[in-house]
PDB file of N, CA and C in Angstrom:
ATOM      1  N   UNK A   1      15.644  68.501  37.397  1.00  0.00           N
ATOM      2  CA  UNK A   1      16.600  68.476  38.480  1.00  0.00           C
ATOM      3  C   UNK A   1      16.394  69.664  39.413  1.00  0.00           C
ATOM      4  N   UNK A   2      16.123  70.849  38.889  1.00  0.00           N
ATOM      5  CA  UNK A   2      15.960  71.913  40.026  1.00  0.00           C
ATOM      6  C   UNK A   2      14.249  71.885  40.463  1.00  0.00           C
ATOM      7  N   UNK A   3      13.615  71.256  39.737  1.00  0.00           N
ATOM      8  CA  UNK A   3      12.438  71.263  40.777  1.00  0.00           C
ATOM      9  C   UNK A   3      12.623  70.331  42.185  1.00  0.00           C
ATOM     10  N   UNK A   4      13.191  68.816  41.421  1.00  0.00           N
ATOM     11  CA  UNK A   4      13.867  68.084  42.562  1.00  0.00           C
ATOM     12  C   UNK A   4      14.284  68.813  43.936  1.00  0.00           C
ATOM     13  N   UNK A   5      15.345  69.598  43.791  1.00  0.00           N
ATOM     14  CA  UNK A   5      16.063  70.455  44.687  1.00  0.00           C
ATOM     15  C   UNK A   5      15.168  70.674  45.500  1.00  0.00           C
ATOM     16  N   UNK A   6      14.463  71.574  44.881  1.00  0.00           N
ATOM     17  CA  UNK A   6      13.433  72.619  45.382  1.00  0.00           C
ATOM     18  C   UNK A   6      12.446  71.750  46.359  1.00  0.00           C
ATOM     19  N   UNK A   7      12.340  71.013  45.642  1.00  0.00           N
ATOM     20  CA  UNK A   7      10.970  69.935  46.555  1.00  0.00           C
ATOM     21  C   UNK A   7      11.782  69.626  47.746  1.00  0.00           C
ATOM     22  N   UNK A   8      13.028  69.612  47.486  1.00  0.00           N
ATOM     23  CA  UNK A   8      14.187  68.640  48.655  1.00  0.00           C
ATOM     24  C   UNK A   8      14.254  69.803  49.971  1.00  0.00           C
ATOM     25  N   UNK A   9      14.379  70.449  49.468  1.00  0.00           N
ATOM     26  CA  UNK A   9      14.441  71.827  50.555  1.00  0.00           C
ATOM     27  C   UNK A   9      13.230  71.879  51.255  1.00  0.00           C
ATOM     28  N   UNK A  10      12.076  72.021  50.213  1.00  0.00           N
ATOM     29  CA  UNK A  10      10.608  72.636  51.462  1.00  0.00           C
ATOM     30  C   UNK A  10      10.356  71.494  51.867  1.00  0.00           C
ATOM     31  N   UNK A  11      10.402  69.988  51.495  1.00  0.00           N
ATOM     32  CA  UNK A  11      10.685  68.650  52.680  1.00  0.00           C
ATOM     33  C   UNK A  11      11.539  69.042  53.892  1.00  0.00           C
ATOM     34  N   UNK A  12      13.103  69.600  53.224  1.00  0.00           N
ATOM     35  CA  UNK A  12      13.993  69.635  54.658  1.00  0.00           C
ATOM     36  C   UNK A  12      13.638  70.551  55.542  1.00  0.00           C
ATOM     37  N   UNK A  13      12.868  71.771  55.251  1.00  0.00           N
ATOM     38  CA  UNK A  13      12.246  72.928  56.034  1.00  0.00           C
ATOM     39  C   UNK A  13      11.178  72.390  56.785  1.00  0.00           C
ATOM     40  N   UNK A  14      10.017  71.885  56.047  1.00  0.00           N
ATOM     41  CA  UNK A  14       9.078  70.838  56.962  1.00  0.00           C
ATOM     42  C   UNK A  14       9.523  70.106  58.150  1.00  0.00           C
ATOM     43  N   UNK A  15      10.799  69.368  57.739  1.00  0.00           N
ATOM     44  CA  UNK A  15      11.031  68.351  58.787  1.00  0.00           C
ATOM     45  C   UNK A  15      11.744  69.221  60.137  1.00  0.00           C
ATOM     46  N   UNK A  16      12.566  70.227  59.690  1.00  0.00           N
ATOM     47  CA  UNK A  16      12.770  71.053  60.373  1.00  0.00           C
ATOM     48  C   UNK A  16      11.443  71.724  61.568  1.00  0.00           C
ATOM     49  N   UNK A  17      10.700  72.335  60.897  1.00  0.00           N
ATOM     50  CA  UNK A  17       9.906  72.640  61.319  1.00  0.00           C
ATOM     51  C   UNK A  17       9.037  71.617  62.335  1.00  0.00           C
ATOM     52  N   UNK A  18       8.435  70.624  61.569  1.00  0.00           N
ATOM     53  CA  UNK A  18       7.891  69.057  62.473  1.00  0.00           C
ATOM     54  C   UNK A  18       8.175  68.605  63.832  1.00  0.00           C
ATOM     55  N   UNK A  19      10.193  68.621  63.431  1.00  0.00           N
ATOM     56  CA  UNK A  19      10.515  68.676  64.437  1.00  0.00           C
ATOM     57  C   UNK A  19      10.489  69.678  65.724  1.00  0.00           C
ATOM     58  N   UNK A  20      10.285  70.711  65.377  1.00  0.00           N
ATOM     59  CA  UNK A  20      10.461  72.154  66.398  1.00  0.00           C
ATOM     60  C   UNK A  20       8.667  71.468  66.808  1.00  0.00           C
ATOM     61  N   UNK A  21       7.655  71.411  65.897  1.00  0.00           N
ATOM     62  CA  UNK A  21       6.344  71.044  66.435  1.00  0.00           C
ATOM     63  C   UNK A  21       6.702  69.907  67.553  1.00  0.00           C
ATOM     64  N   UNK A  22       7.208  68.772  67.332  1.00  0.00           N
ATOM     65  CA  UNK A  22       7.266  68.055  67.587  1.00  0.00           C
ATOM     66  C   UNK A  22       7.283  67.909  69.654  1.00  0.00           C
ATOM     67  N   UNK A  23       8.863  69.236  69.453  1.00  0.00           N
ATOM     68  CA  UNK A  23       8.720  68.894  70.666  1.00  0.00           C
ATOM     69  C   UNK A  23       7.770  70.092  71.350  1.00  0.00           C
ATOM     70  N   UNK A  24       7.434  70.848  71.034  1.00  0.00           N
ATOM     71  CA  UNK A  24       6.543  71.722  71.333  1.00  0.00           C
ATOM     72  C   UNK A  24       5.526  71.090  71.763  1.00  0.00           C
ATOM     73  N   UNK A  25       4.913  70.377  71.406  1.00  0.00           N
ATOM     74  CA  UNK A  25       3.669  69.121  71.657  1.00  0.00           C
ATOM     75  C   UNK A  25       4.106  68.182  72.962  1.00  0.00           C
ATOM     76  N   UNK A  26       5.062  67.550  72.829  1.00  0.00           N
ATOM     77  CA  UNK A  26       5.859  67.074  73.849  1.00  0.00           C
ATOM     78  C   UNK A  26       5.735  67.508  74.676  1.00  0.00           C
ATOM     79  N   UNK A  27       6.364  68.561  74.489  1.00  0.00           N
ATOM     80  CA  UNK A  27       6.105  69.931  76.234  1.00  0.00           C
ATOM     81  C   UNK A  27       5.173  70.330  77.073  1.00  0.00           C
ATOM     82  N   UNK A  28       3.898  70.516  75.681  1.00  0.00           N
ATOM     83  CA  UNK A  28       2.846  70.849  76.378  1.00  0.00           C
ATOM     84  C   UNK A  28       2.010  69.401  76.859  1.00  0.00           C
ATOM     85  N   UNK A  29       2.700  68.691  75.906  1.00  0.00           N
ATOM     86  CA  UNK A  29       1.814  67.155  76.700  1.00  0.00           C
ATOM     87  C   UNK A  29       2.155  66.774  78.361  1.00  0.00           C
ATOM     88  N   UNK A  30       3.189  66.957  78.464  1.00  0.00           N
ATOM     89  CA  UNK A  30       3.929  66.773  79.854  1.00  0.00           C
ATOM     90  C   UNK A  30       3.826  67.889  80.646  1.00  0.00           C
ATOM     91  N   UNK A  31       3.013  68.926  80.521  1.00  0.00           N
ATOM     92  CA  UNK A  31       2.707  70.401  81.166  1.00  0.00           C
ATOM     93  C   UNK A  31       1.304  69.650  81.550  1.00  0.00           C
ATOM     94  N   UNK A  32       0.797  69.100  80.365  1.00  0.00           N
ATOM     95  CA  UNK A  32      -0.630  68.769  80.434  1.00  0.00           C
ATOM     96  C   UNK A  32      -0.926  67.828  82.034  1.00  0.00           C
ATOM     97  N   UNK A  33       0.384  66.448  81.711  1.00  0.00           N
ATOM     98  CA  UNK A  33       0.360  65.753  82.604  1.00  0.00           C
ATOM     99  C   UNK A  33       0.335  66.110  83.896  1.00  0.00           C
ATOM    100  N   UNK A  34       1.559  67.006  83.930  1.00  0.00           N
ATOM    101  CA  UNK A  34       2.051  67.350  85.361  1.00  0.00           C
ATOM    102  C   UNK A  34       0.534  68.339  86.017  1.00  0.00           C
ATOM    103  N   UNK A  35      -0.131  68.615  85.143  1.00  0.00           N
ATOM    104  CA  UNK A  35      -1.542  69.260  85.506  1.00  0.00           C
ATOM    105  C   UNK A  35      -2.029  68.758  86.464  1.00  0.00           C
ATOM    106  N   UNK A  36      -2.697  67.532  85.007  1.00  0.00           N
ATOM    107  CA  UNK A  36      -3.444  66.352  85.538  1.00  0.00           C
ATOM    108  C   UNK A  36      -3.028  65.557  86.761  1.00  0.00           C
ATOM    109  N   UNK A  37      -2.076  65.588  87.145  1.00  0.00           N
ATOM    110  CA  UNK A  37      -1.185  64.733  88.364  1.00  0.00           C
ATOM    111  C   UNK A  37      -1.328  65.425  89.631  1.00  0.00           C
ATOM    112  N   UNK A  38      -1.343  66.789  89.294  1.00  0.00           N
ATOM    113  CA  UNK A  38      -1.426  67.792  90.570  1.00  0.00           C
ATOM    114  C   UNK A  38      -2.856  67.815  90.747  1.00  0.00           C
ATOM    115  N   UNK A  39      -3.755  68.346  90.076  1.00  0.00           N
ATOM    116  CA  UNK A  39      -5.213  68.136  90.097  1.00  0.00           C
ATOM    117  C   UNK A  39      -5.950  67.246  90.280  1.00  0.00           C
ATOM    118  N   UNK A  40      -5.094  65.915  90.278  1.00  0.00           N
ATOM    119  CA  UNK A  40      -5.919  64.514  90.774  1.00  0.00           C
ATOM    120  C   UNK A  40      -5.447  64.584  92.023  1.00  0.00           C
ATOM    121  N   UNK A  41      -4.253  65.106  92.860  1.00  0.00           N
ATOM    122  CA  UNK A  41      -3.708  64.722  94.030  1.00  0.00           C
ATOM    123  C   UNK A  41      -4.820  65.726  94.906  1.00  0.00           C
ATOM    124  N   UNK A  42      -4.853  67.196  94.418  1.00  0.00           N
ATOM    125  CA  UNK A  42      -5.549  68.559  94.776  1.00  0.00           C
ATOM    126  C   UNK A  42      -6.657  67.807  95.289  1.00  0.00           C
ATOM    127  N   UNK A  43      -7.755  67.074  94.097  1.00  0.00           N
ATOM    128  CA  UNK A  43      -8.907  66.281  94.202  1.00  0.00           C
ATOM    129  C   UNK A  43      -9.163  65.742  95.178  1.00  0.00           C
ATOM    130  N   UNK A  44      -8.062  64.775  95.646  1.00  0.00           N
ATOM    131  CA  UNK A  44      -8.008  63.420  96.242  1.00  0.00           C
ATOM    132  C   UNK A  44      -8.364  64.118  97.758  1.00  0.00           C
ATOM    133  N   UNK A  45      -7.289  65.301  98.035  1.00  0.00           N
ATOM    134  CA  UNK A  45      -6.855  65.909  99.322  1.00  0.00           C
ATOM    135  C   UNK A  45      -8.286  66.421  99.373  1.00  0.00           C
ATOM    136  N   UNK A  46      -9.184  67.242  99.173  1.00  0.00           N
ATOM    137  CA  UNK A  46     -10.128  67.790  99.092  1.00  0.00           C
ATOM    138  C   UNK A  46     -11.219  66.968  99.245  1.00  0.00           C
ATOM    139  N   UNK A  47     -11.192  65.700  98.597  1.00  0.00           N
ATOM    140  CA  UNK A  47     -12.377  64.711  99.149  1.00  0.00           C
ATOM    141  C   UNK A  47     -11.753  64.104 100.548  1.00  0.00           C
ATOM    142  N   UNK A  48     -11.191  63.967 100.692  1.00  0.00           N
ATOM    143  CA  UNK A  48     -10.173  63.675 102.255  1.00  0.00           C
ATOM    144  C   UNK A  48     -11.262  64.498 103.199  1.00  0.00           C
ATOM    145  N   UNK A  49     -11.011  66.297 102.954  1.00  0.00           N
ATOM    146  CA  UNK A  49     -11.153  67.031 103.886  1.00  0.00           C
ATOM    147  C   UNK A  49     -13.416  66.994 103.724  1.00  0.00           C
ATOM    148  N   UNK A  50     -13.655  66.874 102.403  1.00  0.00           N
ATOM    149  CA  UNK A  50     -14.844  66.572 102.810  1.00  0.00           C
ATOM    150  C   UNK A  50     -15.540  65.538 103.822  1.00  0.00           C
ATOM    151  N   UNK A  51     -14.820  63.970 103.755  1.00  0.00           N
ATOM    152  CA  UNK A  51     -14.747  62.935 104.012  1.00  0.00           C
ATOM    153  C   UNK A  51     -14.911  63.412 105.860  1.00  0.00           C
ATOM    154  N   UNK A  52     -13.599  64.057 106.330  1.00  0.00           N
ATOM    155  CA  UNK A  52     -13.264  64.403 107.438  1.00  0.00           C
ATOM    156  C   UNK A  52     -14.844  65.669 108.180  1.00  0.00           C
ATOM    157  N   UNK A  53     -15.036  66.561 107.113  1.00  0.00           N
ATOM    158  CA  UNK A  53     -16.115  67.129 107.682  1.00  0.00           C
ATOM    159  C   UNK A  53     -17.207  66.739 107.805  1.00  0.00           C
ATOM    160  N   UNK A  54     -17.395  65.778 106.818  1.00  0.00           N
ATOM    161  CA  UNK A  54     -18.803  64.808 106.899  1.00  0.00           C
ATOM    162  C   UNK A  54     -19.217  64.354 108.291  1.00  0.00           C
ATOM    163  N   UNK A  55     -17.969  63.767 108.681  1.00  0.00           N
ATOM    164  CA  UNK A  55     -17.751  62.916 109.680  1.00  0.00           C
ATOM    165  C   UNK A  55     -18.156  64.108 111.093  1.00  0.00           C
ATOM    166  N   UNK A  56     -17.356  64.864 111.229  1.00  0.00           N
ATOM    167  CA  UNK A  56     -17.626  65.665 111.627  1.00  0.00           C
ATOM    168  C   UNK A  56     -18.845  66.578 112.136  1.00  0.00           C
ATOM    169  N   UNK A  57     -19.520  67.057 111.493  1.00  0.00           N
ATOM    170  CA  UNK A  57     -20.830  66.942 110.966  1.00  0.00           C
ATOM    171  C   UNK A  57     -22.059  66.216 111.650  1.00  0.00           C
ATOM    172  N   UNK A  58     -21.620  64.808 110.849  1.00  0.00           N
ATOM    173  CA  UNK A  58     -22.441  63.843 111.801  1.00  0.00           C
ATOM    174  C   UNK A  58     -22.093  63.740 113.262  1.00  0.00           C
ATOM    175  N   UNK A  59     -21.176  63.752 113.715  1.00  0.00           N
ATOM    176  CA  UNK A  59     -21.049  63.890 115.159  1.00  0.00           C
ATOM    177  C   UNK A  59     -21.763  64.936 116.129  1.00  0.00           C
ATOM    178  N   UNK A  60     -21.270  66.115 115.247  1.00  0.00           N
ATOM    179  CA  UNK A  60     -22.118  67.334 115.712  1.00  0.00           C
ATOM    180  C   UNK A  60     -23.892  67.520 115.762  1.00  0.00           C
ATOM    181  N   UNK A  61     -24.411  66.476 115.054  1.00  0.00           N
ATOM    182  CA  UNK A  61     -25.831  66.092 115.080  1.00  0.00           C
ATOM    183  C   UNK A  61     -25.930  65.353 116.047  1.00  0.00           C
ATOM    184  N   UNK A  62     -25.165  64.277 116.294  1.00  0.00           N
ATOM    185  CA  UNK A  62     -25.725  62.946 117.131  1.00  0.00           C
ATOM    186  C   UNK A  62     -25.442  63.844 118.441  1.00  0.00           C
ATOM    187  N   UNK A  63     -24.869  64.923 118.472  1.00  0.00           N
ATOM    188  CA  UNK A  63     -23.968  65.302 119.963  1.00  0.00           C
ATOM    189  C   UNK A  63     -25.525  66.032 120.335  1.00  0.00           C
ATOM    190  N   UNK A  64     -26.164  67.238 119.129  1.00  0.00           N
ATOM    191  CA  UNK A  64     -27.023  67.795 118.879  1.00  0.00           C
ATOM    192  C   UNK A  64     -28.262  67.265 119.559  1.00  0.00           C
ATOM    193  N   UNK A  65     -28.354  66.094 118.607  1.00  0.00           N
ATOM    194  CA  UNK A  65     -29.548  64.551 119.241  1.00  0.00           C
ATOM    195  C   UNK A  65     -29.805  64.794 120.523  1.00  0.00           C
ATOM    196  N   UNK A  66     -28.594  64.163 121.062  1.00  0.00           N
ATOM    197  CA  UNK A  66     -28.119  63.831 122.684  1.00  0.00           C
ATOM    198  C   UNK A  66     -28.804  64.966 123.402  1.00  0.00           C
ATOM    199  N   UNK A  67     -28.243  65.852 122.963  1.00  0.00           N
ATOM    200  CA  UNK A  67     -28.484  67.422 124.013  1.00  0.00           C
ATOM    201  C   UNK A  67     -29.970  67.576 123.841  1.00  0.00           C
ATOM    202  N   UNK A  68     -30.620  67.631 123.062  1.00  0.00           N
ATOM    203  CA  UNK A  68     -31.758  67.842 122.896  1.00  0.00           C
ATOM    204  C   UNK A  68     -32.781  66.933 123.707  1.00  0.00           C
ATOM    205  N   UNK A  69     -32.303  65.799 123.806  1.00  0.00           N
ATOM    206  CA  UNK A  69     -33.054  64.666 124.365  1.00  0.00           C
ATOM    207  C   UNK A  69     -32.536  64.773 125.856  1.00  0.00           C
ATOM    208  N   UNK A  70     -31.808  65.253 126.051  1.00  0.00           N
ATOM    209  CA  UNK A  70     -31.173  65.015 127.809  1.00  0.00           C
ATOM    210  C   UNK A  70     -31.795  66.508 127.819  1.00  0.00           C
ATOM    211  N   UNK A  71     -32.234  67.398 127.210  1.00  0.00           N
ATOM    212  CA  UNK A  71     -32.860  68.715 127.540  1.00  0.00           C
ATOM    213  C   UNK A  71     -34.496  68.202 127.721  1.00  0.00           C
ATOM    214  N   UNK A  72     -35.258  67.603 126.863  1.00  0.00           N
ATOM    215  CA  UNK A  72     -36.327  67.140 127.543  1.00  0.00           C
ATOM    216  C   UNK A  72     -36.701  66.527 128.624  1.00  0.00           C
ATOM    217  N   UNK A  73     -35.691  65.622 128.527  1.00  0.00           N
ATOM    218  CA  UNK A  73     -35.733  65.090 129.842  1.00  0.00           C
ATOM    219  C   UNK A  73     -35.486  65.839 131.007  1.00  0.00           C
ATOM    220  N   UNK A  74     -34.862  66.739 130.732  1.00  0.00           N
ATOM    221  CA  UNK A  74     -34.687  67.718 131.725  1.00  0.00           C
ATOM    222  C   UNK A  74     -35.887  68.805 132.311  1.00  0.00           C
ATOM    223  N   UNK A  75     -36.404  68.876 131.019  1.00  0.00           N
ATOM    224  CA  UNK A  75     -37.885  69.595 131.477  1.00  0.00           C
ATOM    225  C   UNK A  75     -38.611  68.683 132.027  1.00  0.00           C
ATOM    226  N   UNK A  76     -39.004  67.780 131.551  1.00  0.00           N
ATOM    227  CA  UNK A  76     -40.154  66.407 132.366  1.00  0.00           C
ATOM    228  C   UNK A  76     -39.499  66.380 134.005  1.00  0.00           C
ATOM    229  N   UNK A  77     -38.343  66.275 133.874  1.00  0.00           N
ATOM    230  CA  UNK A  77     -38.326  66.592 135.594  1.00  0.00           C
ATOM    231  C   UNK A  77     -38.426  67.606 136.119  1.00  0.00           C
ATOM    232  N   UNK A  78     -37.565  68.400 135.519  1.00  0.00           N
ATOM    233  CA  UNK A  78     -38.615  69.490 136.463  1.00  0.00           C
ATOM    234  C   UNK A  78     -39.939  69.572 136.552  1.00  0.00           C
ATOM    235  N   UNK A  79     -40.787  69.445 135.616  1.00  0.00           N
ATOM    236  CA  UNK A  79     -41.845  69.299 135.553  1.00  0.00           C
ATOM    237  C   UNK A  79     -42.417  68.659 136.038  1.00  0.00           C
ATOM    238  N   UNK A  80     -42.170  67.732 136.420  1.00  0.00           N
ATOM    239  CA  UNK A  80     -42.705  66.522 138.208  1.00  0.00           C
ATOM    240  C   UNK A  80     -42.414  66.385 138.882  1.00  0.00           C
ATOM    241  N   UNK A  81     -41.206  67.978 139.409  1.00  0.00           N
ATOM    242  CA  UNK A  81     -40.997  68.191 140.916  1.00  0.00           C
ATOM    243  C   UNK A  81     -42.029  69.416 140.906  1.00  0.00           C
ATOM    244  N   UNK A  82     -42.852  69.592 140.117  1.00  0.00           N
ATOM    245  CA  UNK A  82     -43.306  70.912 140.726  1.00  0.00           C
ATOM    246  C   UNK A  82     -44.133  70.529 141.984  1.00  0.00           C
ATOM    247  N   UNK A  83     -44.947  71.828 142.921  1.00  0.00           N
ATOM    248  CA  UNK A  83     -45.995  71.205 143.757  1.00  0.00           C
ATOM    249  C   UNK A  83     -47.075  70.857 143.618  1.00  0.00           C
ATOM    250  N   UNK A  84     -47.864  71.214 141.967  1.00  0.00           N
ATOM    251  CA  UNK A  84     -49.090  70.681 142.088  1.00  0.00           C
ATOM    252  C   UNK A  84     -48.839  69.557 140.990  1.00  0.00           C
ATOM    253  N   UNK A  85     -49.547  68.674 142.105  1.00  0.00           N
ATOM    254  CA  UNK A  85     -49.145  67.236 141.536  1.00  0.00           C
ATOM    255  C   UNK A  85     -50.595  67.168 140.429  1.00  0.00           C
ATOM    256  N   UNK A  86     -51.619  67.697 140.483  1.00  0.00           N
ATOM    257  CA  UNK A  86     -52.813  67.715 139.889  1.00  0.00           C
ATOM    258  C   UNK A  86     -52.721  68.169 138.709  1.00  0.00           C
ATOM    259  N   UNK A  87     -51.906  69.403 138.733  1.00  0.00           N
ATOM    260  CA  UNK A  87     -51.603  70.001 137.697  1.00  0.00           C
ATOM    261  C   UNK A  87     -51.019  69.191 136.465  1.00  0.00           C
ATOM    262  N   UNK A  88     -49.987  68.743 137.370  1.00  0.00           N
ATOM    263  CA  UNK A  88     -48.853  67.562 136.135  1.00  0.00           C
ATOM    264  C   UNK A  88     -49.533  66.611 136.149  1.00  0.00           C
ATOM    265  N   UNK A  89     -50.733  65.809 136.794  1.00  0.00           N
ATOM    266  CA  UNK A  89     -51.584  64.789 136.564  1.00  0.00           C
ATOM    267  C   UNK A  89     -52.155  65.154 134.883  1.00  0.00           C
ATOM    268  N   UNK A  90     -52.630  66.300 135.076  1.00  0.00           N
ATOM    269  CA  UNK A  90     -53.590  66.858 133.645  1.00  0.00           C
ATOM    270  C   UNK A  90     -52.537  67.051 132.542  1.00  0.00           C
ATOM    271  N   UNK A  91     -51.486  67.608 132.401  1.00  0.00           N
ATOM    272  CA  UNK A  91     -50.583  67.706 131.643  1.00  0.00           C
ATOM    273  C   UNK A  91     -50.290  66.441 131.330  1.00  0.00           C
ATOM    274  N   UNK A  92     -50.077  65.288 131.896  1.00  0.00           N
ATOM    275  CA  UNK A  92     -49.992  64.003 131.345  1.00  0.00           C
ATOM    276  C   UNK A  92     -50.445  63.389 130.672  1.00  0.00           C
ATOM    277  N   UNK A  93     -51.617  63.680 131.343  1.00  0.00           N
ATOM    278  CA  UNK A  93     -52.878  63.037 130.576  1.00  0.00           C
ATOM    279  C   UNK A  93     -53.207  63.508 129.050  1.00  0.00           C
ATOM    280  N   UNK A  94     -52.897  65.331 129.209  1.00  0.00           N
ATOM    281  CA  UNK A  94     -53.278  65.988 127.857  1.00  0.00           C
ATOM    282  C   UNK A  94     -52.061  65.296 126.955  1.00  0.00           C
ATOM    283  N   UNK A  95     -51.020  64.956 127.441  1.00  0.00           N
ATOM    284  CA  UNK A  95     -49.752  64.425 126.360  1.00  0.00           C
ATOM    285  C   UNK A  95     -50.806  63.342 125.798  1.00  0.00           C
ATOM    286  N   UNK A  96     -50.327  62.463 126.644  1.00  0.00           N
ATOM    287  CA  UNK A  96     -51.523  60.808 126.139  1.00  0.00           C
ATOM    288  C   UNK A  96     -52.528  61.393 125.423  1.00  0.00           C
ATOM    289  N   UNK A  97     -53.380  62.085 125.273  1.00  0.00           N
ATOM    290  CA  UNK A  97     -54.646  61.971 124.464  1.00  0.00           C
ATOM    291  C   UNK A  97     -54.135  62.661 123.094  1.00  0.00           C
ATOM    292  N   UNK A  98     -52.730  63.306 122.866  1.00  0.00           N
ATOM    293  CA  UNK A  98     -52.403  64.176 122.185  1.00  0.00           C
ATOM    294  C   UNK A  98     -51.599  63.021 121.353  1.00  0.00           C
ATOM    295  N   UNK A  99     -50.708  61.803 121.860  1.00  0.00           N
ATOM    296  CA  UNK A  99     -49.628  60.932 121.084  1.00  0.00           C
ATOM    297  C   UNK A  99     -51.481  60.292 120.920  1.00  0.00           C
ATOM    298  N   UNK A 100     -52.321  59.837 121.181  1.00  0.00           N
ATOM    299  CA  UNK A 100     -53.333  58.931 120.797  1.00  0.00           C
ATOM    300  C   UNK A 100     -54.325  59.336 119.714  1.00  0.00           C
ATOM    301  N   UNK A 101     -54.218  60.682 120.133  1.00  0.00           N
ATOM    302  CA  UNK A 101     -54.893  61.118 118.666  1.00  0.00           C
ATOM    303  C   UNK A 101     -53.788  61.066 117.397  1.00  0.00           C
ATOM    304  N   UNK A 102     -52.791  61.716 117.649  1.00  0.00           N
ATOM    305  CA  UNK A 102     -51.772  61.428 116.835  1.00  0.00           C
ATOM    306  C   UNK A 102     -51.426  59.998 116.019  1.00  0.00           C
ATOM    307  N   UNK A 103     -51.702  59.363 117.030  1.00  0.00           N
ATOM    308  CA  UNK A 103     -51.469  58.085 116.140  1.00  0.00           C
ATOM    309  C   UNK A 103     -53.027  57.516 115.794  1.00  0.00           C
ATOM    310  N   UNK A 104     -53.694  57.855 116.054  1.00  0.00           N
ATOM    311  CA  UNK A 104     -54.814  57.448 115.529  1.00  0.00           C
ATOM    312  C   UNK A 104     -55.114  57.925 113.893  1.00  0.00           C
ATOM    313  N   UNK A 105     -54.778  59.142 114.081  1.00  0.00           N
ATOM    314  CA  UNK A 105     -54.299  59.575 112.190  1.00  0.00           C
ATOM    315  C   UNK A 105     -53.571  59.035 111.656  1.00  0.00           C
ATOM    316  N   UNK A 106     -52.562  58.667 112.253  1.00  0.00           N
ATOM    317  CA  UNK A 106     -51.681  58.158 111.053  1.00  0.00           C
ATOM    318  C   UNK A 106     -52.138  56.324 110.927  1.00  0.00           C
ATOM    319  N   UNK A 107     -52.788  56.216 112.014  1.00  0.00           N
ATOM    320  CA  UNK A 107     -53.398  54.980 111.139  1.00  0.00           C
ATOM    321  C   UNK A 107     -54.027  54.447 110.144  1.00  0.00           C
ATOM    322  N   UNK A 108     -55.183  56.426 110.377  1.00  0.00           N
ATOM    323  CA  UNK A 108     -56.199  55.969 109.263  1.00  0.00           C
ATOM    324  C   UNK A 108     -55.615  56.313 107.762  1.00  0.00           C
TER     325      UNK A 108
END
């Protein structure tokens, strides 16, 4: 009978205890969550702002593109208002033999 007891007690201390675990676990599970909930939203917002600079980004290239290409073009004219027309005759010509060799390599 008094071992009985005895056993009855460090059961009721356990459960005692279990319970104090119990919600302790609880707590931190729902600490855990509220983590995870903030850190997926954090995530979400952050691929947003990548999403947005990407975009961004690419614009700033194509704008890049643009300028670059309306800048050549900008030299070629000037470059065939100059006065010697002979001059820019030969410069033409040296382009052409320069895209023809060029592509003549990459043929072979």
């Amino acid at each position: 009978m008094i071992t009985t007891k005895i056993k009855f007690r460090y059961i009721k201390n356990k459960l005692k205890d279990s319970t104090q675990n119990i919600e302790i676990l609880y707590d931190k599970i729902n600490s855990l969550i509220n983590n995870y909930n903030n850190l997926k939203s954090e995530n979400l917002e952050i691929k947003n702002k990548i999403d947005l600079l990407k975009n961004q980004n690419e614009k700033l290239v194509e704008d890049l593109r643009n300028s670059k290409l309306n800048y050549q073009s900008l030299r070629i004219g000037k470059f065939l208002e100059s006065d010697g027309k002979k001059y820019v005759k030969k410069r033409i010509d040296k382009m052409i033999q320069d895209l023809d060799f060029c592509i003549s390599n990459l043929s072979s």
